[in-house]
C-alpha atoms as a PDB file:
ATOM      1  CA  UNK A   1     -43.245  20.438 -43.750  1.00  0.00           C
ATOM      2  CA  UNK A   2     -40.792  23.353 -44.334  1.00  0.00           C
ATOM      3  CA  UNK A   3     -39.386  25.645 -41.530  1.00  0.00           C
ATOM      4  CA  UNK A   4     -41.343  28.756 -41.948  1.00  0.00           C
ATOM      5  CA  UNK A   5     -38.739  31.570 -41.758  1.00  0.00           C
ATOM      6  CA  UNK A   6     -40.054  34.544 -39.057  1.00  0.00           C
ATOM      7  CA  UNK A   7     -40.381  37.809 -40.600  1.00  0.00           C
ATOM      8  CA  UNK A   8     -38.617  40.631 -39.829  1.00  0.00           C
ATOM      9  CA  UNK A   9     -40.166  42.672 -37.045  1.00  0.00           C
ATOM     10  CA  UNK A  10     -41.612  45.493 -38.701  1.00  0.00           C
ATOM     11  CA  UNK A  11     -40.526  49.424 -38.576  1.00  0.00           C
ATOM     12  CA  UNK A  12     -36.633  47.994 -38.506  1.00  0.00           C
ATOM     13  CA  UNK A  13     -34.289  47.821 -41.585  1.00  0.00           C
ATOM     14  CA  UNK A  14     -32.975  44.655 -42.414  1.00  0.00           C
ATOM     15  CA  UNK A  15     -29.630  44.568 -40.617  1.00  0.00           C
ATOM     16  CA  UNK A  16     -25.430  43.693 -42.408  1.00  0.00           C
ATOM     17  CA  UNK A  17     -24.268  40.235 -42.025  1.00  0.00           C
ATOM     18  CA  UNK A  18     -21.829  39.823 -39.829  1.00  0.00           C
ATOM     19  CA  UNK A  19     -17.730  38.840 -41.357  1.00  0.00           C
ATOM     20  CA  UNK A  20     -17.413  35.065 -41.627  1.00  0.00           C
ATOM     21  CA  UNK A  21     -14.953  35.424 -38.976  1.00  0.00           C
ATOM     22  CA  UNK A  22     -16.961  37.066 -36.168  1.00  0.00           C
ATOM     23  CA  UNK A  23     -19.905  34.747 -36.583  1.00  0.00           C
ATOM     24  CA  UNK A  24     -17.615  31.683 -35.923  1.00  0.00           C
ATOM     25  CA  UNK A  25     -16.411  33.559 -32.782  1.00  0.00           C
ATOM     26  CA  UNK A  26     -20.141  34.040 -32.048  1.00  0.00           C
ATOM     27  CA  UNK A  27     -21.094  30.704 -32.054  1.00  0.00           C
ATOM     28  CA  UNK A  28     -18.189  29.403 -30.334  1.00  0.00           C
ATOM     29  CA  UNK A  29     -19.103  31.183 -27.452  1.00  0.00           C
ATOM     30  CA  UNK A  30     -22.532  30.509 -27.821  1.00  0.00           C
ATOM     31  CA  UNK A  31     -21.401  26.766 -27.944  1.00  0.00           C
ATOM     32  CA  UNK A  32     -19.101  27.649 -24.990  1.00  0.00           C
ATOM     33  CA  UNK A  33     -21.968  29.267 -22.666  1.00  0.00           C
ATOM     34  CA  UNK A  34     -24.217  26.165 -23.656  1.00  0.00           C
ATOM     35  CA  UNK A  35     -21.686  23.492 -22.462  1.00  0.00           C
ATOM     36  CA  UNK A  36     -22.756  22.061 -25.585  1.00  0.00           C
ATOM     37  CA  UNK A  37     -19.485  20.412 -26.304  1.00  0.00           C
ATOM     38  CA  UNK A  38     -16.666  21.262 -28.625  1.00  0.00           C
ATOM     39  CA  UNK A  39     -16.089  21.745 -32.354  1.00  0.00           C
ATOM     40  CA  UNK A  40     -13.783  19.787 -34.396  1.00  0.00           C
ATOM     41  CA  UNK A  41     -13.349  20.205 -38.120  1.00  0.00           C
ATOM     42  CA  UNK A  42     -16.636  20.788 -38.855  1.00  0.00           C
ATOM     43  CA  UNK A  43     -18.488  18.583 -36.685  1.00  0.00           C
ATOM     44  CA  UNK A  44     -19.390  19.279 -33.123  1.00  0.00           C
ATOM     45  CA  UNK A  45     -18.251  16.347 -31.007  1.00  0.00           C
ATOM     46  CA  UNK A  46     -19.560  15.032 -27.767  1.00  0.00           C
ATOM     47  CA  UNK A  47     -19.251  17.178 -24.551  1.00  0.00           C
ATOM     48  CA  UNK A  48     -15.643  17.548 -23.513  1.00  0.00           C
ATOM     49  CA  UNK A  49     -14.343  14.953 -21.079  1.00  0.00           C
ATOM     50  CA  UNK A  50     -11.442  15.983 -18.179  1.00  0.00           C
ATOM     51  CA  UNK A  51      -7.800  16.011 -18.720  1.00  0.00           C
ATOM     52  CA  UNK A  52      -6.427  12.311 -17.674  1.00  0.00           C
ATOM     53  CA  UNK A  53      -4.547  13.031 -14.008  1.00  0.00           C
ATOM     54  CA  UNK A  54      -0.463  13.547 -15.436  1.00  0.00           C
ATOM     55  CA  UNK A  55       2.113  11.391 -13.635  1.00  0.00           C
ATOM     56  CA  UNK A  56       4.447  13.239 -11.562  1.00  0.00           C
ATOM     57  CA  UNK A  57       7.979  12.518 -13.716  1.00  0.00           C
ATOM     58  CA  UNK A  58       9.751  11.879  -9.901  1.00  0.00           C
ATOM     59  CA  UNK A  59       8.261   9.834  -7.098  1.00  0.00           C
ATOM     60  CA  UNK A  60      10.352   9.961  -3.511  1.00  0.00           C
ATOM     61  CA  UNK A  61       9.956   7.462  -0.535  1.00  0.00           C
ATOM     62  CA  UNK A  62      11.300   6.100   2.143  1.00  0.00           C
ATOM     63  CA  UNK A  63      11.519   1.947   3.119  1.00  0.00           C
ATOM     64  CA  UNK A  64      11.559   0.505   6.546  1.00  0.00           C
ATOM     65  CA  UNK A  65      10.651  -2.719   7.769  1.00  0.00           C
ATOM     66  CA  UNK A  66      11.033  -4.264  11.650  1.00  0.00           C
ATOM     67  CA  UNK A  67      10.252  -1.157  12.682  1.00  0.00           C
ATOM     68  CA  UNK A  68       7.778  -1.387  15.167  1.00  0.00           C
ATOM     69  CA  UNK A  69       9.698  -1.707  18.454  1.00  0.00           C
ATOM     70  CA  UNK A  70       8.264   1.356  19.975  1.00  0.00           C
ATOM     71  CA  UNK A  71      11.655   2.273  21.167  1.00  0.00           C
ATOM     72  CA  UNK A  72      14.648   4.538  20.904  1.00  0.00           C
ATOM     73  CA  UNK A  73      15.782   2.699  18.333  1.00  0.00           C
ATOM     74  CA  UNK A  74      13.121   3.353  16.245  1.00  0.00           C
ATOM     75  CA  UNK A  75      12.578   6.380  17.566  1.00  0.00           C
ATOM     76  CA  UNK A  76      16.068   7.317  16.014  1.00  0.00           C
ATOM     77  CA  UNK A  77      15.360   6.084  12.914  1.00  0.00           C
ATOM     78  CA  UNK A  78      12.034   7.898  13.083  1.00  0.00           C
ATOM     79  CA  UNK A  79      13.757  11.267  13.725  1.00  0.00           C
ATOM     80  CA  UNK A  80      16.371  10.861  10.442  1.00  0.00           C
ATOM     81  CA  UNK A  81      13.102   9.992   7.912  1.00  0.00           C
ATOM     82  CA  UNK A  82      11.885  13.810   9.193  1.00  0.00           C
ATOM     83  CA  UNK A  83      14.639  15.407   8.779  1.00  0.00           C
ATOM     84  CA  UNK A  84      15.133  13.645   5.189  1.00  0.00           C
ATOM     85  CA  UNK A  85      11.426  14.931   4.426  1.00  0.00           C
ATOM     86  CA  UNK A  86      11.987  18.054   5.676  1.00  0.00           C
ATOM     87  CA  UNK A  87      15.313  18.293   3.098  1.00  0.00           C
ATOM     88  CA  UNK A  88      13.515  16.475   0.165  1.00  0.00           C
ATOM     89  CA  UNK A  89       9.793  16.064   0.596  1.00  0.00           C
ATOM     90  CA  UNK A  90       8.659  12.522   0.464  1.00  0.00           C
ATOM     91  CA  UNK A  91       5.665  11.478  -1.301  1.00  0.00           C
ATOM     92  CA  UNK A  92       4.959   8.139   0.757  1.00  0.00           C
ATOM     93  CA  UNK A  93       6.455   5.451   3.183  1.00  0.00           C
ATOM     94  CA  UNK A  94       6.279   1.917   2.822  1.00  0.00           C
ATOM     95  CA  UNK A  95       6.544  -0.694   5.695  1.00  0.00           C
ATOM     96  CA  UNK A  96       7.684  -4.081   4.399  1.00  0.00           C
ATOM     97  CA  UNK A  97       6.547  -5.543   7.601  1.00  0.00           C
ATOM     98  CA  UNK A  98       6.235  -5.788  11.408  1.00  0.00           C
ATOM     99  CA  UNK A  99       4.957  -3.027  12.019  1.00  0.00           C
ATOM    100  CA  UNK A 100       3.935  -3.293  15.380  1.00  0.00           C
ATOM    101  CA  UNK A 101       5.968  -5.706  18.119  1.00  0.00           C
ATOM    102  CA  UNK A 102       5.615  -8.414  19.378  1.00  0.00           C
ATOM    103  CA  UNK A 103       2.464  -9.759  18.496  1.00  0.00           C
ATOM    104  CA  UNK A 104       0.904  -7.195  15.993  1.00  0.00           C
ATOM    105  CA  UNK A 105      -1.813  -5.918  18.434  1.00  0.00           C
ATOM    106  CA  UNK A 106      -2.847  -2.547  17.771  1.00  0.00           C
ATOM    107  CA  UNK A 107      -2.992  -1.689  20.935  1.00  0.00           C
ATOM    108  CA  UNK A 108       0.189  -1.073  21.126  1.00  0.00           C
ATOM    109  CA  UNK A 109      -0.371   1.489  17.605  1.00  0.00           C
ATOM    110  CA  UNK A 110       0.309   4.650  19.906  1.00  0.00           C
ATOM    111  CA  UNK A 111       3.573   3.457  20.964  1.00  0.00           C
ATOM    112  CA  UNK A 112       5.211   1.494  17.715  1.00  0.00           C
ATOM    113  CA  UNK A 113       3.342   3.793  14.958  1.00  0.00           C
ATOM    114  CA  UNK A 114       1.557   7.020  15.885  1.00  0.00           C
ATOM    115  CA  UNK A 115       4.336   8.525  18.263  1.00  0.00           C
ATOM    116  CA  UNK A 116       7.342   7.892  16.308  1.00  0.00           C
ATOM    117  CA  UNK A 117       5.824   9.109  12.655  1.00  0.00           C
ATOM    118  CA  UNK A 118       3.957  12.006  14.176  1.00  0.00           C
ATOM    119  CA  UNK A 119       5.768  14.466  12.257  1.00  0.00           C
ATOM    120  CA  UNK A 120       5.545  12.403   9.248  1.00  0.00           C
ATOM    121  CA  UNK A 121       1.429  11.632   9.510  1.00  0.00           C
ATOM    122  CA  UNK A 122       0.872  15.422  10.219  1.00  0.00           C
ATOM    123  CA  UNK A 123       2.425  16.286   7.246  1.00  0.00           C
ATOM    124  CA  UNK A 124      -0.493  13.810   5.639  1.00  0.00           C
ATOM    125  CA  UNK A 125       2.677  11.721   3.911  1.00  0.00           C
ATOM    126  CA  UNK A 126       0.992   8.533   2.916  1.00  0.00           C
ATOM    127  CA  UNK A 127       2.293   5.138   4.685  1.00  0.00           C
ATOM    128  CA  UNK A 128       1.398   1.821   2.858  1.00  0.00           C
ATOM    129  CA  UNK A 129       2.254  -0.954   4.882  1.00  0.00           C
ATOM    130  CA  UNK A 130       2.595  -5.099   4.362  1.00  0.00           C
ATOM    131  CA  UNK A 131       1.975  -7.746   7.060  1.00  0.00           C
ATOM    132  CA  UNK A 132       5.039  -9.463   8.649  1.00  0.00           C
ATOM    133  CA  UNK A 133       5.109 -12.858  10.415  1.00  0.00           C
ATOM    134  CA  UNK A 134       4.473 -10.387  14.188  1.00  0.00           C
ATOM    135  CA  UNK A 135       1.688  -8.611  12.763  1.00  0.00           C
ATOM    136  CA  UNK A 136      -0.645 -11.826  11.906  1.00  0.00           C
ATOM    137  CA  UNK A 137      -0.098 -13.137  15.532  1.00  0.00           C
ATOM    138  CA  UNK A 138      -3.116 -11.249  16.664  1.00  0.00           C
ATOM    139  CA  UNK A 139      -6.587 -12.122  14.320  1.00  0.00           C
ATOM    140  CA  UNK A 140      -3.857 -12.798  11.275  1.00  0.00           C
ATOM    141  CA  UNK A 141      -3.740  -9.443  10.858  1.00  0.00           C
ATOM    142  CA  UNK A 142      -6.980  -8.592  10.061  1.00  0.00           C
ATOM    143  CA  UNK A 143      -6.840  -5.526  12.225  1.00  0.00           C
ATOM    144  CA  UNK A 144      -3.735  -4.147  10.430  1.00  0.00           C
ATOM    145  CA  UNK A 145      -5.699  -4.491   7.083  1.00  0.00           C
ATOM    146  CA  UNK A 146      -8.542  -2.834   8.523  1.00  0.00           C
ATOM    147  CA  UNK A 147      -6.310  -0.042   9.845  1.00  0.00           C
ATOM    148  CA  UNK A 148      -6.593   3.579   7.925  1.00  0.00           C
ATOM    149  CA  UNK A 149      -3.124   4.866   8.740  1.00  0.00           C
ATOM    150  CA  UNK A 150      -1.044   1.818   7.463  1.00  0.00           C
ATOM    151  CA  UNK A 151      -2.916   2.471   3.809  1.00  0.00           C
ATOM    152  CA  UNK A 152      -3.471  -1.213   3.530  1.00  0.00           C
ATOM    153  CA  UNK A 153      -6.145  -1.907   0.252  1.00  0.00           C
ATOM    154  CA  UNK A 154      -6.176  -5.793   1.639  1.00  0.00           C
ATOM    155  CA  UNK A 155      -3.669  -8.081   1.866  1.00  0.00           C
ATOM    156  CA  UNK A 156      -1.979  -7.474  -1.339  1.00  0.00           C
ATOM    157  CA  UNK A 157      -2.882  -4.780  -3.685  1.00  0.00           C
ATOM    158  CA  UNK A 158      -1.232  -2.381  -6.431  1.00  0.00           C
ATOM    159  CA  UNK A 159      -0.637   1.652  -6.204  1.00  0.00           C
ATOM    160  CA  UNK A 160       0.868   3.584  -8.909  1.00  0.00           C
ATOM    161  CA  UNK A 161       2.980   6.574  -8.221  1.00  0.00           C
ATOM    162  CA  UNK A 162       4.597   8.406 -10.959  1.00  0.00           C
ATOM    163  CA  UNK A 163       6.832   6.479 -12.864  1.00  0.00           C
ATOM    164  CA  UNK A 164       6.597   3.703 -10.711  1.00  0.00           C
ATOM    165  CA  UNK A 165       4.178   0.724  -9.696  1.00  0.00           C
ATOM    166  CA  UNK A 166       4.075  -0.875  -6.422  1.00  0.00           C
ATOM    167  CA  UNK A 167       3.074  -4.343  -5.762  1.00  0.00           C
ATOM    168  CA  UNK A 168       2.580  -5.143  -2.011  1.00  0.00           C
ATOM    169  CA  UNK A 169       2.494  -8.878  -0.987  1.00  0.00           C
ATOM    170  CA  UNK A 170       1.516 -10.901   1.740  1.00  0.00           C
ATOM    171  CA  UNK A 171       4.064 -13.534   2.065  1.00  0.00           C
ATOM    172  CA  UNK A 172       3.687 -15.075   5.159  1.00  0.00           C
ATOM    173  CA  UNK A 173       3.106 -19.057   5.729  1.00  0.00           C
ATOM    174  CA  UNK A 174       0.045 -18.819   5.472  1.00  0.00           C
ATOM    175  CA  UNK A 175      -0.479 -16.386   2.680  1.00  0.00           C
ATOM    176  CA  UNK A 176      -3.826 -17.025   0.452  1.00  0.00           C
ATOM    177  CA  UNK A 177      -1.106 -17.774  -2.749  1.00  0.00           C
ATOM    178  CA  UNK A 178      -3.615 -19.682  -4.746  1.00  0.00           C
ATOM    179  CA  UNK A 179      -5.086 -16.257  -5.252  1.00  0.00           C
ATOM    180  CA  UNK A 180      -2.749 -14.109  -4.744  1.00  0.00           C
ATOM    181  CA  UNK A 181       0.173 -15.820  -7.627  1.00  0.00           C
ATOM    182  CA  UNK A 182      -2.531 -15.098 -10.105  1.00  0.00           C
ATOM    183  CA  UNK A 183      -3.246 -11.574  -8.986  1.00  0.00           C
ATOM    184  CA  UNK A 184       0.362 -10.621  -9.295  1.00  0.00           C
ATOM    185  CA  UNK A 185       1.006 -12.142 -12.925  1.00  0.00           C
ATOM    186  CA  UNK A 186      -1.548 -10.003 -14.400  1.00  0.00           C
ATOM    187  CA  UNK A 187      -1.141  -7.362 -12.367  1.00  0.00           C
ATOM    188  CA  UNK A 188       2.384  -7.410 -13.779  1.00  0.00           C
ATOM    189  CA  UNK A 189       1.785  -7.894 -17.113  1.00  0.00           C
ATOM    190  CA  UNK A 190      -0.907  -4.852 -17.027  1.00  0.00           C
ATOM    191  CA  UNK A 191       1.444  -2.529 -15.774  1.00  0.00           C
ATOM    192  CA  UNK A 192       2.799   0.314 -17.951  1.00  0.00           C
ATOM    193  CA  UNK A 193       5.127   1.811 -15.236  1.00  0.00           C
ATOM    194  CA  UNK A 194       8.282   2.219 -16.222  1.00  0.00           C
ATOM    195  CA  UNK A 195       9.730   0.693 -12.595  1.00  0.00           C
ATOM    196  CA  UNK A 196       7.935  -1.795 -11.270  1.00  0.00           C
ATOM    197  CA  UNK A 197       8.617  -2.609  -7.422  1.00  0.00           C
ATOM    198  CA  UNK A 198       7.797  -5.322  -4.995  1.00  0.00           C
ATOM    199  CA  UNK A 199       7.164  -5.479  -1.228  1.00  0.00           C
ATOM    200  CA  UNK A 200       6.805  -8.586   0.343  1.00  0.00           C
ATOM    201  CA  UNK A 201       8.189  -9.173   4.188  1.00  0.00           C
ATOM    202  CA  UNK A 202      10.028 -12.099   4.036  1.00  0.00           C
ATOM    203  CA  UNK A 203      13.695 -12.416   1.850  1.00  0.00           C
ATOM    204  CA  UNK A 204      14.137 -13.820  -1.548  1.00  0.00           C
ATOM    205  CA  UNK A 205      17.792 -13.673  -1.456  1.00  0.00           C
ATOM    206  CA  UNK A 206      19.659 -13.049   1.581  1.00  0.00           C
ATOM    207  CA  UNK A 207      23.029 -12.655   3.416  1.00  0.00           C
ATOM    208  CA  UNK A 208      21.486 -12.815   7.142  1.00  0.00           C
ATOM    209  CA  UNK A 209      20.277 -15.062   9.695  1.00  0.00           C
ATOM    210  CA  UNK A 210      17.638 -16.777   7.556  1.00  0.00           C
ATOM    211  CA  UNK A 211      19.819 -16.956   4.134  1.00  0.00           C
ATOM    212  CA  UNK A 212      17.686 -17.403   0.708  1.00  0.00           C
ATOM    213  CA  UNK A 213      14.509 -18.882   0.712  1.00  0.00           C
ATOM    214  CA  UNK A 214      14.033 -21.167  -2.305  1.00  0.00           C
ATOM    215  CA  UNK A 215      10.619 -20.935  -1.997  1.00  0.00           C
ATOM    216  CA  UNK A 216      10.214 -17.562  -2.778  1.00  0.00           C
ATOM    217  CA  UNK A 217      13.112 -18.298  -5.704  1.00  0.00           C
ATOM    218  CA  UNK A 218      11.101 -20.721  -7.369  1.00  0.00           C
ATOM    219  CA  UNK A 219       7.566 -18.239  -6.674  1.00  0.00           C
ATOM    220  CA  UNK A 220       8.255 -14.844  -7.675  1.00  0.00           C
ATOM    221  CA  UNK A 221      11.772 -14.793  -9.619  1.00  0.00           C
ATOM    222  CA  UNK A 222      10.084 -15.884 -13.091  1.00  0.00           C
ATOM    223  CA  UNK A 223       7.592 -13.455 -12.540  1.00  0.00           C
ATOM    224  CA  UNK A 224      10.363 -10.813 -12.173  1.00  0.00           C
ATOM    225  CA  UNK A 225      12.205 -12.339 -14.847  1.00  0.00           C
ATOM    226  CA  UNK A 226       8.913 -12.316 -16.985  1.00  0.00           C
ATOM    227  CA  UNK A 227       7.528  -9.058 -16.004  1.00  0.00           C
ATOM    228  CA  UNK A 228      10.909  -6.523 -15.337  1.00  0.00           C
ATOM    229  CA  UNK A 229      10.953  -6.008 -11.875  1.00  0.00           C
ATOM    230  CA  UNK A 230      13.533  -4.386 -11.244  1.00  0.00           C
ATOM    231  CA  UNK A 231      13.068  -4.011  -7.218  1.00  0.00           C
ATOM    232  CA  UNK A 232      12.141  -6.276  -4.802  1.00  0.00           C
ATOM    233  CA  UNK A 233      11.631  -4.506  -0.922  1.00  0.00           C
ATOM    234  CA  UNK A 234      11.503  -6.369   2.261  1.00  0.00           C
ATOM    235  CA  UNK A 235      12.185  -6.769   6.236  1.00  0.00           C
ATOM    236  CA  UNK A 236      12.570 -10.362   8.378  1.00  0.00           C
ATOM    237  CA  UNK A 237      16.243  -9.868   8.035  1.00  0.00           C
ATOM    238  CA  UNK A 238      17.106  -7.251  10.710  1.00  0.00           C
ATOM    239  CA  UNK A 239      20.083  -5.799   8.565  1.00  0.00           C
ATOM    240  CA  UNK A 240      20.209  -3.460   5.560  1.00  0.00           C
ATOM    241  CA  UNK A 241      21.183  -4.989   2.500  1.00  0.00           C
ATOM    242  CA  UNK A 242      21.314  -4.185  -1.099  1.00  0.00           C
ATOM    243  CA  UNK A 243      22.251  -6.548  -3.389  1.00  0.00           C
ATOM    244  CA  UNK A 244      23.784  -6.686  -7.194  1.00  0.00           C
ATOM    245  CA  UNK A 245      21.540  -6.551  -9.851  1.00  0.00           C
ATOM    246  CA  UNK A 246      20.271 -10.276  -9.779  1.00  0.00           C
ATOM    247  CA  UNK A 247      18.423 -11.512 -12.995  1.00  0.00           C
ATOM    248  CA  UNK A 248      17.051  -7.882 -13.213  1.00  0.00           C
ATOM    249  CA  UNK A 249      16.165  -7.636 -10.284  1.00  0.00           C
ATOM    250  CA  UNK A 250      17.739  -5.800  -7.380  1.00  0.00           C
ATOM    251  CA  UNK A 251      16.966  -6.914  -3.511  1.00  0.00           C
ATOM    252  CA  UNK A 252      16.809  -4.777  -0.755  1.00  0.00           C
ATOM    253  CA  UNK A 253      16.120  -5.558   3.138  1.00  0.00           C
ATOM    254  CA  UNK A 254      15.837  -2.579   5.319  1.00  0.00           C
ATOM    255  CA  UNK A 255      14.586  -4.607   8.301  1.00  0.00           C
ATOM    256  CA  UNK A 256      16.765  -1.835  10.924  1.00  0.00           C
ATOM    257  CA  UNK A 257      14.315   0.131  11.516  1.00  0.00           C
ATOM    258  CA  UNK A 258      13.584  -0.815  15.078  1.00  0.00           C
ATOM    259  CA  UNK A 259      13.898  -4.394  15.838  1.00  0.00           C
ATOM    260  CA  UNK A 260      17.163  -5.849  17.341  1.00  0.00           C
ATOM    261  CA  UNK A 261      19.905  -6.111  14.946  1.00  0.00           C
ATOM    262  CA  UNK A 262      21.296  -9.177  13.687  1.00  0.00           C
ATOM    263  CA  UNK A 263      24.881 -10.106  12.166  1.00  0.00           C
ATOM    264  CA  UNK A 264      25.127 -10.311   8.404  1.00  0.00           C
ATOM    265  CA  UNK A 265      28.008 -11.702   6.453  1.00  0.00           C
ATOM    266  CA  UNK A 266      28.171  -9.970   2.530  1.00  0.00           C
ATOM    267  CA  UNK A 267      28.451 -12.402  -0.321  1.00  0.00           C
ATOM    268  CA  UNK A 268      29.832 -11.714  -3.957  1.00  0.00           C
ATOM    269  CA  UNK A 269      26.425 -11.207  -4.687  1.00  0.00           C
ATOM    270  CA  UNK A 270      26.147  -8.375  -2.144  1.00  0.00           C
ATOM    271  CA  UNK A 271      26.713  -4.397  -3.650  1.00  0.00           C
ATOM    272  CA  UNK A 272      26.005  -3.589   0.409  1.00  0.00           C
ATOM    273  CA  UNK A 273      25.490  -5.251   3.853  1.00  0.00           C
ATOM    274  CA  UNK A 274      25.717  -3.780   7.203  1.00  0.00           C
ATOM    275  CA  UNK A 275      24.217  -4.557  10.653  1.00  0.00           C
ATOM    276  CA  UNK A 276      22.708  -0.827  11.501  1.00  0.00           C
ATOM    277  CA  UNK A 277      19.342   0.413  12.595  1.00  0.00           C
ATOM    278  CA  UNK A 278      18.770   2.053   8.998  1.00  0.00           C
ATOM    279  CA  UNK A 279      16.173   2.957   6.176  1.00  0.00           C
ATOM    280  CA  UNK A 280      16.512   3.500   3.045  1.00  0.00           C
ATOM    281  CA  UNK A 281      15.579   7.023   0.307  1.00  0.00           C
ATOM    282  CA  UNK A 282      14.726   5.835  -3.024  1.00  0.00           C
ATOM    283  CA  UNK A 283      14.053   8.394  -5.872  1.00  0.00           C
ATOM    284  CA  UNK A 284      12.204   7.493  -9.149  1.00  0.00           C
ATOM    285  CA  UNK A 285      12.592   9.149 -12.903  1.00  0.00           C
ATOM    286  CA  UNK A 286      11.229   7.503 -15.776  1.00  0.00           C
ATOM    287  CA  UNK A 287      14.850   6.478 -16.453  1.00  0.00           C
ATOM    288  CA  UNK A 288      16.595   6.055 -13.243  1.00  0.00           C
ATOM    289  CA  UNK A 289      16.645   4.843  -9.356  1.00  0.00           C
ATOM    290  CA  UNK A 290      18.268   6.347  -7.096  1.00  0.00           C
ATOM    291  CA  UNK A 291      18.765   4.301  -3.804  1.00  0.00           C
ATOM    292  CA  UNK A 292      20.003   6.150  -0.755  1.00  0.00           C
ATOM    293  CA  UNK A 293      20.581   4.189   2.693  1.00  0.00           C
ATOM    294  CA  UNK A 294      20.579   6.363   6.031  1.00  0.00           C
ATOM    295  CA  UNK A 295      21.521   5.395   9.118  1.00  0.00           C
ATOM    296  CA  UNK A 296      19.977   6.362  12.534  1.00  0.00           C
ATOM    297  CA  UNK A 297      22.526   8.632  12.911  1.00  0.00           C
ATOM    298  CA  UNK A 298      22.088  10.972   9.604  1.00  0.00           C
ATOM    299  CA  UNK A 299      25.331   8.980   8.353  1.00  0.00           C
ATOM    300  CA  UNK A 300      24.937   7.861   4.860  1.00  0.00           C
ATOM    301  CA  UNK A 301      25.624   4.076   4.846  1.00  0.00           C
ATOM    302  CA  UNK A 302      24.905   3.077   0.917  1.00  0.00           C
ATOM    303  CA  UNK A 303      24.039   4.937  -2.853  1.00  0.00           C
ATOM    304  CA  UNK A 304      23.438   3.328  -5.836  1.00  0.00           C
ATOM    305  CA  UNK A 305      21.720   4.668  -9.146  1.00  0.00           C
ATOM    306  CA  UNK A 306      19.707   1.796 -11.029  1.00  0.00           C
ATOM    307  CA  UNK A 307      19.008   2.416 -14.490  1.00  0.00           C
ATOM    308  CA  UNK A 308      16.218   1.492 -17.067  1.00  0.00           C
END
């Protein structure tokens, strides 16, 4: 059956049609006030869905790793990441490993986390820690994980910031590998970052006490090869170290953050290797990497710029 068309109330003259233009406005807002979703062409399509969330183009942090002695040592270390977030606000930390000394109890939290970041965790800067071969002393960690302030999503998991992806690893002895091998291949091979960086606790390569670890060679270099990852973060060696670009791939220990230092020896391989209670500033732009080492005396110790 036809619409019937209403008539006009009576006692009123019929009234002028609006201009083509001013009726489109009309029922745009109409459409508008409805929520009823938005026109294109001359269709109306589905309701409008929100903006995606835009990458920041730079992403700052800092790197430490040994740190949690709960001394002045880290203390002093502690007191130059403030005053480099203070200069240049940082938009996380990440801890490549024990974190708290000597047996990764979090009793002692106050003393090797809480007090010497204070400045940092009132400022609400985001730390993202790893476990080291301390921390899993006490219930293998399992507290750590559990932990809200060390940012830990389990024992390895993924967070994208900006340009950059990072890919946090447990690689102690008895890391769950089995799993966590094919985990990071497709994690990798997802990724759309345009710097992809890895934290694990224990070296790959290494000019300190414990050397390189062909293990970890034979593990996670093919994957780097495979997947472009250009950084690789950790601790265990109680030195700061950067190395040359290897494969791709560029290593960097900044295990001075607290613990007792320990000699290091550079190789060819080696772009920078000093025994100093350190961490390291590293800035992220869709096309470069800037990597600053600081030592616990505000003294500038290494600077490199990686590029894409």
């Amino acid at each position: 059956m036809a619409p019937q068309i209403p008539a006009r109330p009576s006692g009123r003259r019929p009234g002028r049609l609006l201009p083509r233009r001013l009726l489109i406005q009309a029922t745009l807002l109409c459409l508008a006030g409805l929520g009823g979703g938005a026109l294109v062409g001359n269709a109306l399509a589905g309701p409008s869905q929100p903006p995606p969330p835009i990458q920041s183009a730079t992403t700052r942090w800092l790197a430490i790793a040994d740190s949690g002695s709960g001394d002045s040592r880290q203390r002093a270390v502690a007191d130059q990441m403030v005053k480099v977030h203070q200069s240049r606000p940082v938009d996380l930390v990440l801890m490549a490993g024990d974190n708290i000394y000597p047996d990764g109890n979090l009793n002692r939290v106050e003393a090797t986390f809480l007090r010497p970041y204070r400045v940092l965790l009132d400022a609400r800067v985001p730390f993202h820690a790893v476990l080291g071969n301390h921390d899993i002393r006490t219930a293998n960690g399992d507290p750590q994980v559990a932990y809200p302030p060390f940012g830990m999503k389990g024992r390895w998991y993924a967070l994208r910031r900006g340009p950059v992806e990072f890919f946090l690893l447990d690689t102690n002895m008895n890391a769950r590998w089995q799993h966590q091998m094919p985990w990071l291949r497709r994690a990798l091979a997802a990724s759309t970052a345009p710097w992809k960086v890895v934290v694990g606790h224990h070296p790959v390569y290494s000019s300190g006490f414990y050397g390189d670890d062909p293990a970890a060679i034979a593990r996670l270099t093919p994957l780097f090869r495979q997947y472009g990852v250009q950084l690789y973060i950790n601790g265990h060696e109680h030195h700061y170290e950067r190395s040359r670009v290897i494969e791709g791939t560029t290593y960097l220990q900044v295990g001075g953050a607290g613990a007792s230092l320990r000699a290091v020896v550079p190789e060819e391989r080696s772009a920078k290797a000093l025994s100093r209670h350190s961490f390291a500033e590293i800035t992220a732009t869709p096309t470069t990497l800037e990597v600053t080492g600081w030592g616990d005396r505000g003294d500038r110790i290494d600077a490199a710029v990686l590029r894409r």
